[in-house]
Protein backbone atom coordinates (compact mmCIF):
# COMPACT_ATOMS: atom_id res chain seq x y z
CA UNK A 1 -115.93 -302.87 224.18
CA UNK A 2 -112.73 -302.11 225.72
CA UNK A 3 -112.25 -301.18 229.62
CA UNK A 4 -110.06 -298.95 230.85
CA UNK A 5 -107.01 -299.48 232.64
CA UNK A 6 -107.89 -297.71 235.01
CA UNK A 7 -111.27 -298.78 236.47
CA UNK A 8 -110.98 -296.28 239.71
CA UNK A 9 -111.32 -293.67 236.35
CA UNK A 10 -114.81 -294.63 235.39
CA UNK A 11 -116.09 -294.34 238.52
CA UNK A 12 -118.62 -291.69 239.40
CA UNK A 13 -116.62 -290.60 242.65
CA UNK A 14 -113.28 -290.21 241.25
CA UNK A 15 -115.35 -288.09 237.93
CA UNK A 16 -116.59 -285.52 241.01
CA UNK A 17 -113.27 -285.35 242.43
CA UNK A 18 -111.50 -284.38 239.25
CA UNK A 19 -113.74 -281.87 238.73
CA UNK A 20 -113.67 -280.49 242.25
CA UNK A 21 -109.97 -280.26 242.23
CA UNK A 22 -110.07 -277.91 238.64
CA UNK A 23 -112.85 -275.70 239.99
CA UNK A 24 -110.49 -275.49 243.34
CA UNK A 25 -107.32 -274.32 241.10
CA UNK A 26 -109.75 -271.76 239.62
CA UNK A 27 -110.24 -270.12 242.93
CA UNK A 28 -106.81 -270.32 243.73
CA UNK A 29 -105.46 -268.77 240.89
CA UNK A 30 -108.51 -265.72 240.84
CA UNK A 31 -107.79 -265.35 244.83
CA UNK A 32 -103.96 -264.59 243.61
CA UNK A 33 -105.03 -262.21 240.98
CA UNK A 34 -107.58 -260.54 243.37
CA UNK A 35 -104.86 -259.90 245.88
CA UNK A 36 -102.37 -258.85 243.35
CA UNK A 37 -105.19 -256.59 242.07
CA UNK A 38 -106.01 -255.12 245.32
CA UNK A 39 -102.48 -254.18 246.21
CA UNK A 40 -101.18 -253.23 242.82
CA UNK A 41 -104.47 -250.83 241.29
CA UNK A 42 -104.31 -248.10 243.92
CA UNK A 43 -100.52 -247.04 243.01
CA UNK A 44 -101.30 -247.75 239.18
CA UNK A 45 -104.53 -245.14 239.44
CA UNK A 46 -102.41 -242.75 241.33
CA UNK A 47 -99.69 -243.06 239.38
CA UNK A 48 -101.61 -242.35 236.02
CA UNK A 49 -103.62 -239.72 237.50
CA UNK A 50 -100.89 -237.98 238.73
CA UNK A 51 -98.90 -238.54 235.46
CA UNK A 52 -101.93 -237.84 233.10
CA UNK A 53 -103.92 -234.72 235.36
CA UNK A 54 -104.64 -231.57 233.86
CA UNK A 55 -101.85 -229.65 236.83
CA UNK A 56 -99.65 -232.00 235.55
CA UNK A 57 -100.35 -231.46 231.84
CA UNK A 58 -100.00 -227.73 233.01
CA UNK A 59 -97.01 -227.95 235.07
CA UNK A 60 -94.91 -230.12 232.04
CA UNK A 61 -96.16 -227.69 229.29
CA UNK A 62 -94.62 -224.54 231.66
CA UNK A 63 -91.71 -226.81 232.32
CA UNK A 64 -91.26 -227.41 228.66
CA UNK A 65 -91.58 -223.61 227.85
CA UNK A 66 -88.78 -222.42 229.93
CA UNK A 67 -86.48 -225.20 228.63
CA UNK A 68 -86.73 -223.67 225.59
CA UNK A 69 -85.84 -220.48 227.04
CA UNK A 70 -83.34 -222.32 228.46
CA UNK A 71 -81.62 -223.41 226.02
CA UNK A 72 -81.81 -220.14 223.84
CA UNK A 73 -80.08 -218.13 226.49
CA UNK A 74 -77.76 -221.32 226.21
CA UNK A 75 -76.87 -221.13 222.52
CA UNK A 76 -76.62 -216.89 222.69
CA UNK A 77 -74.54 -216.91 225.86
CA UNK A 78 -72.78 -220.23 226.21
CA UNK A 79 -73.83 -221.51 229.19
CA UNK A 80 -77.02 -221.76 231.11
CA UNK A 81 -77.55 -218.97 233.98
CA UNK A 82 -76.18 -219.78 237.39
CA UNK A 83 -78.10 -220.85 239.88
CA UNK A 84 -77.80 -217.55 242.07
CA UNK A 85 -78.99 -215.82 238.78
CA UNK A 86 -81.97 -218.13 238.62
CA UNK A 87 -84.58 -218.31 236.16
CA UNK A 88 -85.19 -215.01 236.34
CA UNK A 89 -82.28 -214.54 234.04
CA UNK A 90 -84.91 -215.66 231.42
CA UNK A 91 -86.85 -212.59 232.01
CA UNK A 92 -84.31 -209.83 232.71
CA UNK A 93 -80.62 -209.45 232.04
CA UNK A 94 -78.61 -210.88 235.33
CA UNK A 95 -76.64 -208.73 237.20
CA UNK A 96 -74.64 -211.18 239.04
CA UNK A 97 -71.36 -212.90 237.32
CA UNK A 98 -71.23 -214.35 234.87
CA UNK A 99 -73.25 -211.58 233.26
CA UNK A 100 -74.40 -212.37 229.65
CA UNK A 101 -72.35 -210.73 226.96
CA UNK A 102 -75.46 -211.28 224.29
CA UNK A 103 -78.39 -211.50 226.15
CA UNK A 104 -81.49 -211.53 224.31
CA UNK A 105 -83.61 -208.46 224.28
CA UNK A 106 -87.00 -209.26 225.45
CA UNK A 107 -85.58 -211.91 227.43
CA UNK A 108 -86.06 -215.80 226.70
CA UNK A 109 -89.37 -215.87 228.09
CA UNK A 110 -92.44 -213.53 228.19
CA UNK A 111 -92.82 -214.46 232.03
CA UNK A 112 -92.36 -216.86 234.99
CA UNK A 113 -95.02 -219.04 235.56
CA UNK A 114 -95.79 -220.77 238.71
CA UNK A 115 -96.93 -224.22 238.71
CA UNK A 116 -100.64 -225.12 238.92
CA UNK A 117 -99.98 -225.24 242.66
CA UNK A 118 -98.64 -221.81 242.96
CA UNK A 119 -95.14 -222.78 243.45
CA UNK A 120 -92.56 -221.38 241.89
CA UNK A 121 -90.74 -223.94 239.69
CA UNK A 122 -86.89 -224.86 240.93
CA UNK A 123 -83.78 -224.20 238.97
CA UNK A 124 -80.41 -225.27 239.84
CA UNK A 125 -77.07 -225.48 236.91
CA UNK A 126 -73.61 -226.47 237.85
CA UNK A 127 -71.49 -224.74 238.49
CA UNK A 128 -69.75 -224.24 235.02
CA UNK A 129 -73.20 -223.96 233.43
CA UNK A 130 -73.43 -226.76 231.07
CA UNK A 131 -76.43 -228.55 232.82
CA UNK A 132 -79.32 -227.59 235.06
CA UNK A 133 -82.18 -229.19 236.89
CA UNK A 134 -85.88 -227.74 236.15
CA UNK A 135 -88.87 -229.28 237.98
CA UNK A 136 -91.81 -228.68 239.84
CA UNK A 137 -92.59 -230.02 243.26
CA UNK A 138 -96.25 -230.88 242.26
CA UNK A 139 -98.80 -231.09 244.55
CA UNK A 140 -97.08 -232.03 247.53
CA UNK A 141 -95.23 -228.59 247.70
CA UNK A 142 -91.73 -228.07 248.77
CA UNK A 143 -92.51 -229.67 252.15
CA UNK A 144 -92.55 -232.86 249.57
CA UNK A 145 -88.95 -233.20 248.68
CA UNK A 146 -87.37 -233.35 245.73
CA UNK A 147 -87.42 -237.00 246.10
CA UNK A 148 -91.21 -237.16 246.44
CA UNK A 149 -93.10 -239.01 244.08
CA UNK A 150 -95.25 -236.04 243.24
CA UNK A 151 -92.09 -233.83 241.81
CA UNK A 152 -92.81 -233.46 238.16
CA UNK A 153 -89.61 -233.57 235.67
CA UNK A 154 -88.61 -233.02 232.10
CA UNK A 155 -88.60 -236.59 230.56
């Protein structure tokens, strides 16, 4: 029989210690991944929740209608309606310059919904009408910002 180099390896002491020091890695490494856990899951949750909740289902599928209004009044007039005109230039022919030259009768949209919050939803172009901003201040409300986390956007 061959012995070990190592006698110190054999013995029953050193054998408990090894063992000890693996199960104390194991703790180490679940304690990180607890802590990770416990500050990560709450945003993750509300994040999903908010991205994936029926308002927000709501609130995209209105946002996604009037885009397509949008961009019909786009491709009949040129431009998209000025910010002043709104999106009620989707519903009824603007008054205020630049006036449509072939607006669509019937409008672009059968009406302006508000969002799930009963908000109205925000419309801004620039000034030479080739771009807007559409979105929904979700349920934080205006008092949230545009920069809140809760605004819900196109994608």
């Amino acid at each position: 029989m061959r012995r070990s180099s190592f006698p110190s390896q054999r013995h029953p002491a050193f054998l408990f210690l090894q063992r000890g020091l693996a199960r104390l890695r194991w703790i180490i490494v679940l304690a990180a991944l607890a802590v990770i856990a416990a500050l990560g899951l709450p945003q993750l949750v509300s994040r999903i929740s908010h991205d994936h909740g029926p308002q927000a289902q709501t609130a995209e599928s209105d946002l996604r209608a009037i885009s397509a209004g949008l961009e019909q009044y786009r491709k009949d007039n040129g431009r998209y309606p000025s910010t002043r005109q709104g999106l009620l230039a989707l519903v009824i022919k603007p008054v205020h310059a630049p006036v449509p030259a072939n607006w669509q009768i019937g409008g672009y949209v059968e009406r302006l919904p508000r969002d799930p919050w009963g908000n109205s939803y925000q419309y801004g172009a620039d000034e030479d009408g080739a771009s807007y901003q559409l979105f929904s201040f979700g349920e934080a409300g205006p008092e949230g910002g545009e920069d809140d986390s809760h605004v819900i956007r196109l994608h």
